[in-house]
Structure formats: C-alpha cells, structure tokens
N, C-alpha and C. Protein backbone atom coordinates (compact mmCIF):
# COMPACT_ATOMS: atom_id res chain seq x y z
N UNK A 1 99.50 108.52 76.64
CA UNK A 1 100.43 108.70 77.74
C UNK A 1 99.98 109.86 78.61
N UNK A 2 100.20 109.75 79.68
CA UNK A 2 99.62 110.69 80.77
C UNK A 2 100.39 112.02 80.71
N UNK A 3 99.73 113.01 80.84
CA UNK A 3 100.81 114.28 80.68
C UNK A 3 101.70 114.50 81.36
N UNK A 4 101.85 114.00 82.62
CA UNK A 4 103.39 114.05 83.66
C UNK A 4 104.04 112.96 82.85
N UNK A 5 103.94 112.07 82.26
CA UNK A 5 104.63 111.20 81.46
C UNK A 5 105.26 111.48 79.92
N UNK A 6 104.61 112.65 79.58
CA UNK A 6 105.28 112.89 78.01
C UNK A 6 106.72 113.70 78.18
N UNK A 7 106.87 114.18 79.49
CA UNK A 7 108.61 114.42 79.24
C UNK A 7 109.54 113.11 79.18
N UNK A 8 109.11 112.29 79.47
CA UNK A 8 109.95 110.81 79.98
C UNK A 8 110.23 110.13 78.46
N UNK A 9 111.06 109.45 77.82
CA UNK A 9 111.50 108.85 76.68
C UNK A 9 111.84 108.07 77.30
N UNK A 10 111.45 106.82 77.48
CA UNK A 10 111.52 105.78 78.13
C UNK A 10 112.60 104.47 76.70
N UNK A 11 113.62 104.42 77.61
CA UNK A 11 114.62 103.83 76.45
C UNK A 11 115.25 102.47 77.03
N UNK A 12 115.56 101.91 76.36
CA UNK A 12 116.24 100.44 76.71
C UNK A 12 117.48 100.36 78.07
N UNK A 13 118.02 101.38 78.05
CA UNK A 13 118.92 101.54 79.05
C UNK A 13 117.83 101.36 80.69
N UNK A 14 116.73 102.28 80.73
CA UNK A 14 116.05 102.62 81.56
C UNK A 14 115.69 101.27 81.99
N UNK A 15 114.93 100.45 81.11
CA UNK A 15 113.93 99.35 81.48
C UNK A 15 115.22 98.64 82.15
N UNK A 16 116.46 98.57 81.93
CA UNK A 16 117.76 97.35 81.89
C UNK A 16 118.05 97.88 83.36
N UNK A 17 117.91 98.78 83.99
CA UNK A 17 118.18 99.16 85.25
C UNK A 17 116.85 98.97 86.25
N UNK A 18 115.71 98.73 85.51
CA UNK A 18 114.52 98.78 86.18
C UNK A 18 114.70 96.71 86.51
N UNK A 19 115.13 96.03 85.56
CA UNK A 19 115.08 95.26 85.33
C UNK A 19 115.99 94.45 86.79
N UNK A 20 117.26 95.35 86.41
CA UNK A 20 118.45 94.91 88.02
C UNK A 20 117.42 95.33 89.21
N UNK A 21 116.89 96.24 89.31
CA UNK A 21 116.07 96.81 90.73
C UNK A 21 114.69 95.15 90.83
N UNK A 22 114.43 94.99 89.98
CA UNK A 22 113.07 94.14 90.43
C UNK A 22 114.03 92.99 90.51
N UNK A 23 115.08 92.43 90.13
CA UNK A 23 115.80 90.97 90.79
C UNK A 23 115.96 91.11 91.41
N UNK A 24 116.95 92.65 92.18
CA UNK A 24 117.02 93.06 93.78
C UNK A 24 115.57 92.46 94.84
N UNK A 25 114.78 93.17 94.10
CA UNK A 25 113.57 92.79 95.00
C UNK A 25 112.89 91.63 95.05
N UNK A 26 113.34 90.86 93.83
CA UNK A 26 112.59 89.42 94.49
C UNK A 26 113.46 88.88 94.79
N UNK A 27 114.61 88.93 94.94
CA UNK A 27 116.02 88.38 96.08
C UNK A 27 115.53 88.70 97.21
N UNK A 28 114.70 89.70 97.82
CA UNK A 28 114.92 90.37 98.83
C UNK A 28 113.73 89.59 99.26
N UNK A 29 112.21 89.45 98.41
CA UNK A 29 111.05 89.03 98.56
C UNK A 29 111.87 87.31 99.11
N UNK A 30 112.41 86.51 98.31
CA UNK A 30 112.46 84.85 98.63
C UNK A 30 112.84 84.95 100.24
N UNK A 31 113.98 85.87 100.25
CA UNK A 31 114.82 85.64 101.53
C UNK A 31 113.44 86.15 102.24
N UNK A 32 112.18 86.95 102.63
CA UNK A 32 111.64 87.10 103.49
C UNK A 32 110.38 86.31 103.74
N UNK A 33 110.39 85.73 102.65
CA UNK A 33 108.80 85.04 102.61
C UNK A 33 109.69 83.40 102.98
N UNK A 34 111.26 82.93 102.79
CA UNK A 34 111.34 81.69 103.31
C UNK A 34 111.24 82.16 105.19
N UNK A 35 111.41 83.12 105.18
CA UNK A 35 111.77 83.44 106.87
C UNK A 35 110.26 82.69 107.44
N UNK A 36 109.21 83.75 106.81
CA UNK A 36 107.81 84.07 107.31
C UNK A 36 107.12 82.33 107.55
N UNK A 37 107.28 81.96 106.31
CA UNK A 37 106.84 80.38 106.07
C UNK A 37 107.64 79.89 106.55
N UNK A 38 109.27 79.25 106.73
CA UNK A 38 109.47 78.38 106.92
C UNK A 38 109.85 77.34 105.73
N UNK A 39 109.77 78.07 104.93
CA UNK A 39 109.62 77.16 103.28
C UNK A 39 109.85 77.86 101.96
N UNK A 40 110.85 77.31 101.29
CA UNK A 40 111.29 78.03 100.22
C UNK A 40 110.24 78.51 99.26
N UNK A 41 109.94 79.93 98.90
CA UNK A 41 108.95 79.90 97.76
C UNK A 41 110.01 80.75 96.61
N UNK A 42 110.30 80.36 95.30
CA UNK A 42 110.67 80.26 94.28
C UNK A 42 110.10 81.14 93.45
N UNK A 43 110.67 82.09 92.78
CA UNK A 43 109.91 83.59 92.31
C UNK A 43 111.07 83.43 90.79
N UNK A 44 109.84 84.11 89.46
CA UNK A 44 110.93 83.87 88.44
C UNK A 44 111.88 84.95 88.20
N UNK A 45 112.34 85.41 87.32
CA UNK A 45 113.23 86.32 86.68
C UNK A 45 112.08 87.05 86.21
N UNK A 46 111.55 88.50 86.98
CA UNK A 46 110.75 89.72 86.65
C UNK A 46 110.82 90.29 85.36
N UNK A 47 109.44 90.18 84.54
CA UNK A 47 109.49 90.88 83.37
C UNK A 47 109.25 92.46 83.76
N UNK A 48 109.96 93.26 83.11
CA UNK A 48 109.06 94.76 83.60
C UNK A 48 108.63 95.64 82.51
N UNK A 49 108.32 96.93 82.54
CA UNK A 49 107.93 97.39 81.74
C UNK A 49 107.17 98.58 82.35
N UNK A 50 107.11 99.14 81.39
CA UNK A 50 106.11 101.29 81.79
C UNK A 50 104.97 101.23 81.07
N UNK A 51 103.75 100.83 81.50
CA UNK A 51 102.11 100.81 80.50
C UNK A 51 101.19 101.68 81.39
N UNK A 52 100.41 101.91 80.51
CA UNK A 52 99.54 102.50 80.92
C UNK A 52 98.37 101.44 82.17
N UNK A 53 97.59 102.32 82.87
CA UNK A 53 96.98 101.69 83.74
C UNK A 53 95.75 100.56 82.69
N UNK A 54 95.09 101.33 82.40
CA UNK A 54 94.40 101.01 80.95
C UNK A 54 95.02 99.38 80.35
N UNK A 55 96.21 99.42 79.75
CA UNK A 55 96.62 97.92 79.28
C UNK A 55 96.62 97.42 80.32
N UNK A 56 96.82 97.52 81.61
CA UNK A 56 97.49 96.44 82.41
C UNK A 56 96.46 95.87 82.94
N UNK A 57 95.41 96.67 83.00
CA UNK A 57 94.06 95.93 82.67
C UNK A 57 93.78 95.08 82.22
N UNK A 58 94.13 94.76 80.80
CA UNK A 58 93.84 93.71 79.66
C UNK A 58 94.94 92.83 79.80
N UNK A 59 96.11 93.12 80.98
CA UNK A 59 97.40 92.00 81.14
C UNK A 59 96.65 91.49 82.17
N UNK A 60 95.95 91.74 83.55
CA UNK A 60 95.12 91.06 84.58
C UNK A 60 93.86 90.15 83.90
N UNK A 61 94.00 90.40 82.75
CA UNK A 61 92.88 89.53 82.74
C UNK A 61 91.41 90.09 82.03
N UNK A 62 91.29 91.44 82.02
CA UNK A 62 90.37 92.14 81.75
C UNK A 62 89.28 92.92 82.26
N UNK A 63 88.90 93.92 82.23
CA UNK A 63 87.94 94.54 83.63
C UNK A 63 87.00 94.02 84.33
N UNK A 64 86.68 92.43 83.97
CA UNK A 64 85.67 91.94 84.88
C UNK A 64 86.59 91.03 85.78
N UNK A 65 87.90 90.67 85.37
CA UNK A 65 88.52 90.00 86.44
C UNK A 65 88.41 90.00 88.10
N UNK A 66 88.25 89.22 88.70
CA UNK A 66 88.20 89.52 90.07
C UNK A 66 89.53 89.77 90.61
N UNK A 67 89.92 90.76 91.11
CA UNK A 67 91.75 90.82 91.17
C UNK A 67 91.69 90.92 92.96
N UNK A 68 92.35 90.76 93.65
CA UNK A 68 93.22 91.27 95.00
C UNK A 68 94.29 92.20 94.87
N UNK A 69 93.78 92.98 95.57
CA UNK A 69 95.11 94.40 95.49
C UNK A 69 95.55 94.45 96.89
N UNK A 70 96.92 94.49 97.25
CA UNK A 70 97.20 95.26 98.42
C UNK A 70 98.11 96.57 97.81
N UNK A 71 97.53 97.68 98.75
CA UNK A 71 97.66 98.40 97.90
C UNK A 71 98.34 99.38 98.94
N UNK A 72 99.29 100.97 99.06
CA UNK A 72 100.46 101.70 99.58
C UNK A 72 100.72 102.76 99.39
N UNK A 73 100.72 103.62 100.06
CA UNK A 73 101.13 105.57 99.60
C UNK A 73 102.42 105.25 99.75
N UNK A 74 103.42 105.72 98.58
CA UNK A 74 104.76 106.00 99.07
C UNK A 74 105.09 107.40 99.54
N UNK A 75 105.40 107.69 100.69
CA UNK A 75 105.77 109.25 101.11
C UNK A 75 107.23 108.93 100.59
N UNK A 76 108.00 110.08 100.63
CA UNK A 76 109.59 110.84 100.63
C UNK A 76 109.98 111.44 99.48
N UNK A 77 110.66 111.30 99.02
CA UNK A 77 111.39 111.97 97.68
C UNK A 77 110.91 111.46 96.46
N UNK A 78 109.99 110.78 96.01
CA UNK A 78 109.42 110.30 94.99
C UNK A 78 107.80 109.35 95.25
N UNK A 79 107.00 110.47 95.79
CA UNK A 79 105.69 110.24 96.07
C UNK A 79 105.33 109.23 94.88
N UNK A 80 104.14 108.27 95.24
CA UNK A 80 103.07 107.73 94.60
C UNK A 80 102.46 106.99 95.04
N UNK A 81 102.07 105.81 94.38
CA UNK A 81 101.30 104.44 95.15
C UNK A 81 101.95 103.29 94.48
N UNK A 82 101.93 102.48 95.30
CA UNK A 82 102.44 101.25 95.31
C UNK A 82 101.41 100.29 95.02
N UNK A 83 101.52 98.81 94.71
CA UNK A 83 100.11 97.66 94.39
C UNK A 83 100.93 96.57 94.44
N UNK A 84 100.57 95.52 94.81
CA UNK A 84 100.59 93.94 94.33
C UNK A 84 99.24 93.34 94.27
N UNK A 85 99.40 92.93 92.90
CA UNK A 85 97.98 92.20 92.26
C UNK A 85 98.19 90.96 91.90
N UNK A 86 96.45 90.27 92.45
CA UNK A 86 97.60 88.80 91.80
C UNK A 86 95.48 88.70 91.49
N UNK A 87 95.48 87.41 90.96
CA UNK A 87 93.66 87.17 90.59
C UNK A 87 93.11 86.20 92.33
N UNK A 88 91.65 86.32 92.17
CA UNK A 88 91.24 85.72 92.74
C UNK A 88 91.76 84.35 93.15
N UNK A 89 91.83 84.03 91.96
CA UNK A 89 92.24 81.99 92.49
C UNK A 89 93.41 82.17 92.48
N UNK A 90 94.70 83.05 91.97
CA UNK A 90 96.23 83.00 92.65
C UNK A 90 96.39 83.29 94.15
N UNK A 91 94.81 84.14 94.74
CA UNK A 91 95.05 85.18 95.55
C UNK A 91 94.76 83.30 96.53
N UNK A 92 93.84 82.66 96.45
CA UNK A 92 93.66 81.56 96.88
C UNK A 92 94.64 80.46 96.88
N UNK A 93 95.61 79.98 95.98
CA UNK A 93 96.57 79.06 96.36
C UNK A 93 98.08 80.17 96.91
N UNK A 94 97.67 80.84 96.89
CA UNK A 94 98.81 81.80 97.71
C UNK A 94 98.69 81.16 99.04
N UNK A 95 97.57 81.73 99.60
CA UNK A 95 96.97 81.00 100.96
C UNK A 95 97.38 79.69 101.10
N UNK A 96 97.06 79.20 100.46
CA UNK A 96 97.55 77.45 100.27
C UNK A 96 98.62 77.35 100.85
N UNK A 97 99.78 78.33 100.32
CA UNK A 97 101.37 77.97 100.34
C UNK A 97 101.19 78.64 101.60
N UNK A 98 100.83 80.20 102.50
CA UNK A 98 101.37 80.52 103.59
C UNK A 98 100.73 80.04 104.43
N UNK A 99 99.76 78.99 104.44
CA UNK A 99 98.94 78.40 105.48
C UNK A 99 99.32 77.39 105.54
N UNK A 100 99.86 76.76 105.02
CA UNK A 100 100.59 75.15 104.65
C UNK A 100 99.67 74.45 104.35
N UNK A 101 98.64 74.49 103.36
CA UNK A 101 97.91 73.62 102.85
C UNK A 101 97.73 73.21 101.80
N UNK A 102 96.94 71.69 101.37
CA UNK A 102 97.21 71.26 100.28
C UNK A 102 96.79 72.08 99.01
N UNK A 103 97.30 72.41 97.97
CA UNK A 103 97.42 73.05 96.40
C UNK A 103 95.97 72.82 96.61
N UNK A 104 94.98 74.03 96.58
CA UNK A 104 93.87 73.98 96.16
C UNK A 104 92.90 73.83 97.32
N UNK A 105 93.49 73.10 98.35
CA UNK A 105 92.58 73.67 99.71
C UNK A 105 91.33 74.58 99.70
N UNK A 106 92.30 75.69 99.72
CA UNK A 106 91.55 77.04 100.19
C UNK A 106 90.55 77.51 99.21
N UNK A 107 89.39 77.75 99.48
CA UNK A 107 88.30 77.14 98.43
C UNK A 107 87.20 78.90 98.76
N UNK A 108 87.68 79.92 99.22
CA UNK A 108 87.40 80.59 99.78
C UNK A 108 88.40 81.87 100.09
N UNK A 109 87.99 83.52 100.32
CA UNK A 109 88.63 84.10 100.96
C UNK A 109 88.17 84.98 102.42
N UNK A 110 88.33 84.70 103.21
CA UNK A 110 87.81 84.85 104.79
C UNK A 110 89.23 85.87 105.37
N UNK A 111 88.96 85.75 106.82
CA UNK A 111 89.63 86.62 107.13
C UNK A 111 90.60 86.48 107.55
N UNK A 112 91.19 85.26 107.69
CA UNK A 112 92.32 84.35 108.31
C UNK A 112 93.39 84.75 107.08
N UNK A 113 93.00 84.15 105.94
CA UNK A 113 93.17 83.95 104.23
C UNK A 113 93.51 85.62 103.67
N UNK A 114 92.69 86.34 104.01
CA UNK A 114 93.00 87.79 103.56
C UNK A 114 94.43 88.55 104.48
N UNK A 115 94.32 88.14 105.78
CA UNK A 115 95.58 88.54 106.26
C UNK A 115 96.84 88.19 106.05
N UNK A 116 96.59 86.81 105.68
CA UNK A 116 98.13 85.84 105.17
C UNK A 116 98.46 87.16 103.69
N UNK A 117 97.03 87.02 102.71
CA UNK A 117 97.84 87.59 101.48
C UNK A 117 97.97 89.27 101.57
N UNK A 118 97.10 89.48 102.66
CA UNK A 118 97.76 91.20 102.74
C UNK A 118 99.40 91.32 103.27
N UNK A 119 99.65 90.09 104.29
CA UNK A 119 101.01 89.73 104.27
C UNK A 119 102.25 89.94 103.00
N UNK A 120 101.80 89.09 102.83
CA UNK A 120 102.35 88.62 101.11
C UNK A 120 102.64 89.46 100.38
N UNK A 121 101.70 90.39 100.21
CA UNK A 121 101.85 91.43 99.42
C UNK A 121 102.46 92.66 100.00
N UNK A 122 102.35 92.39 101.07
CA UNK A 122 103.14 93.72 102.06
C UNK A 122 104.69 93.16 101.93
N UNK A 123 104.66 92.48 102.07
CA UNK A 123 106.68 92.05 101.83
C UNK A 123 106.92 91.89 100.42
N UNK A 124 106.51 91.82 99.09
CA UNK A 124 106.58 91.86 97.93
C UNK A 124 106.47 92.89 97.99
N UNK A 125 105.92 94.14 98.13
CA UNK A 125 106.08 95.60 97.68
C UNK A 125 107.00 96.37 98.65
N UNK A 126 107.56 95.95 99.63
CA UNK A 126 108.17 96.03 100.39
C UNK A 126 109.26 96.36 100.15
N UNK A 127 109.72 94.77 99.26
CA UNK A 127 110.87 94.96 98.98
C UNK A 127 111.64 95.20 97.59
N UNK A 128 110.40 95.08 96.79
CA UNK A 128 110.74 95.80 95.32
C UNK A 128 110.90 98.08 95.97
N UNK A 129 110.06 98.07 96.56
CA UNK A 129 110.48 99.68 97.07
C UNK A 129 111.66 99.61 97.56
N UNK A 130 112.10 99.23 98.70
CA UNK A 130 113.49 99.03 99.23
C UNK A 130 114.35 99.22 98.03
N UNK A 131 113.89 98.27 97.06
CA UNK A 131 115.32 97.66 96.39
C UNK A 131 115.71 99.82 95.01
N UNK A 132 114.63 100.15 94.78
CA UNK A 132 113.94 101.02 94.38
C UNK A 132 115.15 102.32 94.84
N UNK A 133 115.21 102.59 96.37
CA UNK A 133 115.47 103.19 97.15
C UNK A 133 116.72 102.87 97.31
N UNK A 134 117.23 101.77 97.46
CA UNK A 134 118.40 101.36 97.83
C UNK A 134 119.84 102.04 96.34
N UNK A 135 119.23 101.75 95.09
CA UNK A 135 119.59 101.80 93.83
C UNK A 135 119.55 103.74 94.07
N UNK A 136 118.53 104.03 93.98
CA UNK A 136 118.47 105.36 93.71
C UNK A 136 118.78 106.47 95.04
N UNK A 137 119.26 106.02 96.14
CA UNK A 137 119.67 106.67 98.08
C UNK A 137 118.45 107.41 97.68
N UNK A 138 117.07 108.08 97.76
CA UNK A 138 116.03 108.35 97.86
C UNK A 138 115.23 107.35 99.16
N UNK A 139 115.18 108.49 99.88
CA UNK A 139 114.07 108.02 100.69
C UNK A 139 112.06 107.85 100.52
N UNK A 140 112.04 106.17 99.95
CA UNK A 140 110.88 106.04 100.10
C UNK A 140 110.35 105.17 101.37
N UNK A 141 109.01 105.62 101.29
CA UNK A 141 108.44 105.09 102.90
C UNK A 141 107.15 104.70 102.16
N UNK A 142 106.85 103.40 102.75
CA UNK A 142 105.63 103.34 102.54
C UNK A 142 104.46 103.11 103.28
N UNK A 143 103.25 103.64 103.55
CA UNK A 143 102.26 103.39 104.48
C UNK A 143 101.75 102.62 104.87
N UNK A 144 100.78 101.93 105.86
CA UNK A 144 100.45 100.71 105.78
C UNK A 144 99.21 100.20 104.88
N UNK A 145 99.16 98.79 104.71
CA UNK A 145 98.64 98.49 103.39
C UNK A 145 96.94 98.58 103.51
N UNK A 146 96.28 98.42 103.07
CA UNK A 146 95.18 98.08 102.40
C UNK A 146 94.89 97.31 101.45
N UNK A 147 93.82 96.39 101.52
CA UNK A 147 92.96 95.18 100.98
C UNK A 147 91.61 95.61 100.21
N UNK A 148 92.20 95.15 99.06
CA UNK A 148 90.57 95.27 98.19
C UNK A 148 90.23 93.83 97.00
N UNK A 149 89.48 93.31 96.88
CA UNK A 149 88.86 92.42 96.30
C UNK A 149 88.04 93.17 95.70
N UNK A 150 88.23 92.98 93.82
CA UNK A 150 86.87 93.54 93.46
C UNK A 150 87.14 93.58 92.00
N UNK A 151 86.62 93.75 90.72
CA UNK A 151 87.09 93.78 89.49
C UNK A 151 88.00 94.59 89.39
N UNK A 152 88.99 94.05 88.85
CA UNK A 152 90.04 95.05 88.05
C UNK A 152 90.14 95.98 88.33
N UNK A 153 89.14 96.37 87.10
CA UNK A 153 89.14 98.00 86.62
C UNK A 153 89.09 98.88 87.54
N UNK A 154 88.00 98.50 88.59
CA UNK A 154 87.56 98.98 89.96
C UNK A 154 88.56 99.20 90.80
N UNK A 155 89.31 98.45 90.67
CA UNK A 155 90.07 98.39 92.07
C UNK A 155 91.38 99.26 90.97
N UNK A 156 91.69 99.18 90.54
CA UNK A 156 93.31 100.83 89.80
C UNK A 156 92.45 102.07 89.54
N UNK A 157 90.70 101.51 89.32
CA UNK A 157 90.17 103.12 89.28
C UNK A 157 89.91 103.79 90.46
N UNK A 158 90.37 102.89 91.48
CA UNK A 158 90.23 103.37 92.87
C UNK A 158 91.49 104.24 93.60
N UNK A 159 92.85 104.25 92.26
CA UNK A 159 94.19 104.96 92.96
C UNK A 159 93.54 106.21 92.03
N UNK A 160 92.89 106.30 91.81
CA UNK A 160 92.57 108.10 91.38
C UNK A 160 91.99 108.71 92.53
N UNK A 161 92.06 108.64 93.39
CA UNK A 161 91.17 108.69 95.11
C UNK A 161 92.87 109.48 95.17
N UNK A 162 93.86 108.95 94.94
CA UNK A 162 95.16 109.29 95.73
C UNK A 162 96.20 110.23 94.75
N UNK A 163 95.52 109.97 93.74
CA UNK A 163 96.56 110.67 92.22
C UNK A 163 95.71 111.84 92.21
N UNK A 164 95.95 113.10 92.53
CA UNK A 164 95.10 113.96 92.40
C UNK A 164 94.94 114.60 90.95
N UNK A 165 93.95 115.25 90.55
CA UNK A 165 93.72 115.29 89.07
C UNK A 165 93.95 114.52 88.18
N UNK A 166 94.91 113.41 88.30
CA UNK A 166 95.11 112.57 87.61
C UNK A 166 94.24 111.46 87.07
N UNK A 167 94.08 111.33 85.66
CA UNK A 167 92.75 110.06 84.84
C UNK A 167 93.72 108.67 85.33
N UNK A 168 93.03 108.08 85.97
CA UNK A 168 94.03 107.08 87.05
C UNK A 168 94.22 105.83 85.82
N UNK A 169 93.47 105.49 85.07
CA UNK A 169 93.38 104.23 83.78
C UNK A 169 94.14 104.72 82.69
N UNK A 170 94.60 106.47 82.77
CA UNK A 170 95.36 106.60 81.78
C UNK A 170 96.61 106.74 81.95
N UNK A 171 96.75 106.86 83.14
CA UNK A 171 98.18 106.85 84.24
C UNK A 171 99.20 105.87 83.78
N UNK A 172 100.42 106.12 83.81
CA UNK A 172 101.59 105.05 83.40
C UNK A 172 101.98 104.65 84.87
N UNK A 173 102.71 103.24 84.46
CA UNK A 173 103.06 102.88 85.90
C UNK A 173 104.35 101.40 85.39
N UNK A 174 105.03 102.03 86.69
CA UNK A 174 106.30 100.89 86.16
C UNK A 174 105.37 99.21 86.37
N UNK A 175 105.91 98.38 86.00
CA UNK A 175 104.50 97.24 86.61
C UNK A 175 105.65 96.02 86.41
N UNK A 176 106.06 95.17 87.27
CA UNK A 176 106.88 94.31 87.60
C UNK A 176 106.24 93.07 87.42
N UNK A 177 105.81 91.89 86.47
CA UNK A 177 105.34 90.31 86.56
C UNK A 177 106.25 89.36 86.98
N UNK A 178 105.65 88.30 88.15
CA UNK A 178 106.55 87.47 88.34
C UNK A 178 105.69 85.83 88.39
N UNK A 179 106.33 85.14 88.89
CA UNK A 179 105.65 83.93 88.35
C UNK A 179 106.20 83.43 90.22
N UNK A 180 105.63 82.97 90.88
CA UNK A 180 105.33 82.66 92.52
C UNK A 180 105.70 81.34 92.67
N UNK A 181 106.40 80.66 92.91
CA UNK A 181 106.46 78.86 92.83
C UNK A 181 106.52 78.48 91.23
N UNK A 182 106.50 77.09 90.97
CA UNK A 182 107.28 76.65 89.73
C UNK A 182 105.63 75.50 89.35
N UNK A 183 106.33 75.40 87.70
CA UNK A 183 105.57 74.23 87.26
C UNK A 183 103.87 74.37 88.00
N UNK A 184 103.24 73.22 88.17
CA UNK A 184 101.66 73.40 87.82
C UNK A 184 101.52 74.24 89.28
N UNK A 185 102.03 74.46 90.20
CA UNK A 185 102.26 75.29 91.59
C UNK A 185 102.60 76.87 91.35
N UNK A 186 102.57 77.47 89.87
CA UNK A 186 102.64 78.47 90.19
C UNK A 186 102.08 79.68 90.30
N UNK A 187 102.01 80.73 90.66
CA UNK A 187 101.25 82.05 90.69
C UNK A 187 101.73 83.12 89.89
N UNK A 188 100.79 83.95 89.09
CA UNK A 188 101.01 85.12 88.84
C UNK A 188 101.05 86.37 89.66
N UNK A 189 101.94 87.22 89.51
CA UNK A 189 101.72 88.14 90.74
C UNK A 189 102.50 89.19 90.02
N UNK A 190 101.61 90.32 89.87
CA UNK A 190 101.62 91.81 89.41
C UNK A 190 102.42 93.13 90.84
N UNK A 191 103.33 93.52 90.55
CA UNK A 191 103.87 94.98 91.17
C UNK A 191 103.62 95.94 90.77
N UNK A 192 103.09 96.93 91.13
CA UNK A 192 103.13 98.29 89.84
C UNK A 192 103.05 99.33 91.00
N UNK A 193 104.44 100.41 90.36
CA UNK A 193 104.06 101.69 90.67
C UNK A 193 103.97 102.92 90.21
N UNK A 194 102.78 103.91 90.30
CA UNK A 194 102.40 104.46 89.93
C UNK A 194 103.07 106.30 90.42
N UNK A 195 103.36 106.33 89.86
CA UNK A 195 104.42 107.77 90.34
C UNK A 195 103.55 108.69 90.04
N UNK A 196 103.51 109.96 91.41
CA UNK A 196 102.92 110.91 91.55
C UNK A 196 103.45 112.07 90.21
N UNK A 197 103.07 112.97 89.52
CA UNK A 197 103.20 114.03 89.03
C UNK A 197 105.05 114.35 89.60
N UNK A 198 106.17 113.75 88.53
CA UNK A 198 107.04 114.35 88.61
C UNK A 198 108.27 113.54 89.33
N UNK A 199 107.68 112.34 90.13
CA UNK A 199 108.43 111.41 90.72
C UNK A 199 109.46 110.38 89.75
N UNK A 200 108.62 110.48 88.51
CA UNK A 200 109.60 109.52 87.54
C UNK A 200 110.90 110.21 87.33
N UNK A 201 110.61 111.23 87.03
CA UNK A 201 111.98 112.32 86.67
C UNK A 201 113.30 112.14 87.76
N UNK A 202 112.24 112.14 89.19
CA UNK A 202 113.47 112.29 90.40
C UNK A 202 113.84 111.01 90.19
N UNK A 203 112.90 109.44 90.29
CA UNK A 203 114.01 108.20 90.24
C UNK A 203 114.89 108.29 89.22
N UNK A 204 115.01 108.64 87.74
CA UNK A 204 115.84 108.67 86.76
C UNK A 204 117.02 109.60 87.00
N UNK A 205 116.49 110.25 87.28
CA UNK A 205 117.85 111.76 88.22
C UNK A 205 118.61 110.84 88.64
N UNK A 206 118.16 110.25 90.03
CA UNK A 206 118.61 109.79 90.82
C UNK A 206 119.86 108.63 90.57
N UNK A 207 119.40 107.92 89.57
CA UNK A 207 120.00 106.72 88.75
C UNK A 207 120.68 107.38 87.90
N UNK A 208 121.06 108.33 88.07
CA UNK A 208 121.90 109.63 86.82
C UNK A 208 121.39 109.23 85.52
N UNK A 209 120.13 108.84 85.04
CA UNK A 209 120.07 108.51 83.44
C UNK A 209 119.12 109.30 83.05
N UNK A 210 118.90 110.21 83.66
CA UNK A 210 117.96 111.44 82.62
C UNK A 210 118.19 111.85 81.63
N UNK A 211 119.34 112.00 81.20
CA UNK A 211 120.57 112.54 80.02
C UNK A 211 120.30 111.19 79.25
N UNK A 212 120.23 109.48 79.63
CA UNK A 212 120.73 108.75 78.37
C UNK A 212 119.80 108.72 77.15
C-alpha cells in the first residue's frame, strides 16, 4: 500500500458509498451518451473497489495488453488524476456503437475513431467525477483529456509524470468496472482514480465517514 494510503482503513461502509457514487455516474454516463448518439447504450451495475495500480494491471489484462487511456488532472479540493480504460478491441467496437456501425466494422484506430473514444471517455469520467463531487459538495474540476494507446503498464506508469514522488504502480486508486452494452455487444470499461497525497482523507471527510 502506498504510504499516503496507510492512514486509510478502507471498510465495507466506504466501498457501499463508493458503490451509490459510481451508479450516480453511470446514470449520469447513459443519459449523456443516449443524447450524443442518439441511441440507448446500456451500462451494468459498477463493481468497485481500492487496488493498487500494480493489480489493476493484471485486471486489464496484463502488462503487454494494448489498453486506450483517456486520461485527466483533477484540480480543487481533492487533487489527482482521473482514467477511463477500456482494451484495444473494446476501444474498437466502442467506435462501432458511436459511429453507427456494424459490431466489428471498425477494424482499425485512426483519427476519426480516436476522437469518438476520447469522447466517450471524456463523458464517462465526467460523470463518475460529477457524481464524486456532487455526494461529497467538493469542488472537482477536471482538465481536458488526453489520448494514449500503448501497453498497460506503460500507459498508468505514465501518471507518475503527474503524482509527484509518488511509485505510480504502487499507487492505490479507487477503480470503477462496468460492462458497456449487453450480451455478445458488450464492452469492458475501467474508471480509476488516483488521489493525490491526502485527497482520500478529504473525500471521506467530506462523506463524514472518516470516524466509521
């Protein structure tokens, strides 16, 4: 566990409130992505959880995975970085769905294709922060996004650029899974945020459960 993380006792109450905040946000995600498309996309009931950067590694798939990150500085009252990860070929029938094309089309990622899912992922982190903010009256803001394609490992060893001193793979991070569309149509798609030195403390403050 990361040393800004060993004051935190991370307890069942905690995850059960983390749990209401990420349904907030993919309530918030359907209603914006039917706007954008035009077309209902169907998101499951969010598993969540606090892991290290390190496992969530081995939950993507493993460090040679090819992953898509869009990725976010949160400024205000509870600094860090923000992510939505999804793999190469989710990152591809994603496209599918915001381009309106047939399941499997998109055979490729270009630049048409990278803007739809920097989209995508900008209103999925969007609104899991919102929902974040909304729960805890903390003002978070988040910057505009950035696009990276590249293994895994590479691409979360790349938020140590923004975590200062911080071993970025040993870093904890709240990390939200959801499942994107239904049955053989669906996508995996990773949230995670990574709280600056001290930010976990203020969201739990905030949610008055530092004490439970």
């Amino acid at each position: 566990m990361s040393t800004y993380m060993k004051e935190i006792e991370v307890k069942p109450s905690h995850l059960e409130i983390m749990r209401e905040i990420a349904n907030i946000g993919a309530g918030n995600s359907v209603t914006s992505l039917a706007t954008l498309t035009d077309q209902r996309i169907d998101m499951s009931v969010p598993e969540v959880g606090i892991v290290s950067l390190a496992d969530f590694v081995a939950t993507m798939g493993g460090a040679e995975e090819i992953s898509v990150c869009i990725y976010m500085f949160v400024e205000g009252d509870a600094p860090g970085h923000i992510a939505f990860l999804t793999s190469q070929s989710g990152a591809m029938r994603m496209a599918d769905r915001m381009l309106c094309r047939e399941w499997g089309e998109t055979e490729q990622l270009d630049e048409l294709e990278c803007s739809c899912i920097m989209e995508l992922g900008n209103i999925l982190s969007c609104s899991y922060l919102t929902a974040i903010s909304d729960m805890t009256h903390l003002t978070l803001t988040a910057t505009p996004p950035a696009f990276a394609l590249d293994y895994a490992a590479a691409v979360l060893s790349s938020l140590q650029i923004y975590l200062e001193s911080v071993d970025a793979l040993n870093a904890e991070a709240l990390t939200i899974q959801t499942e994107l569309g239904g049955g053989k149509e669906s996508i995996t798609g990773f949230f995670i945020y990574v709280p600056a030195p001290g930010s976990m403390e203020i969201i739990l403050k905030a949610l008055n459960m530092e004490g439970d």
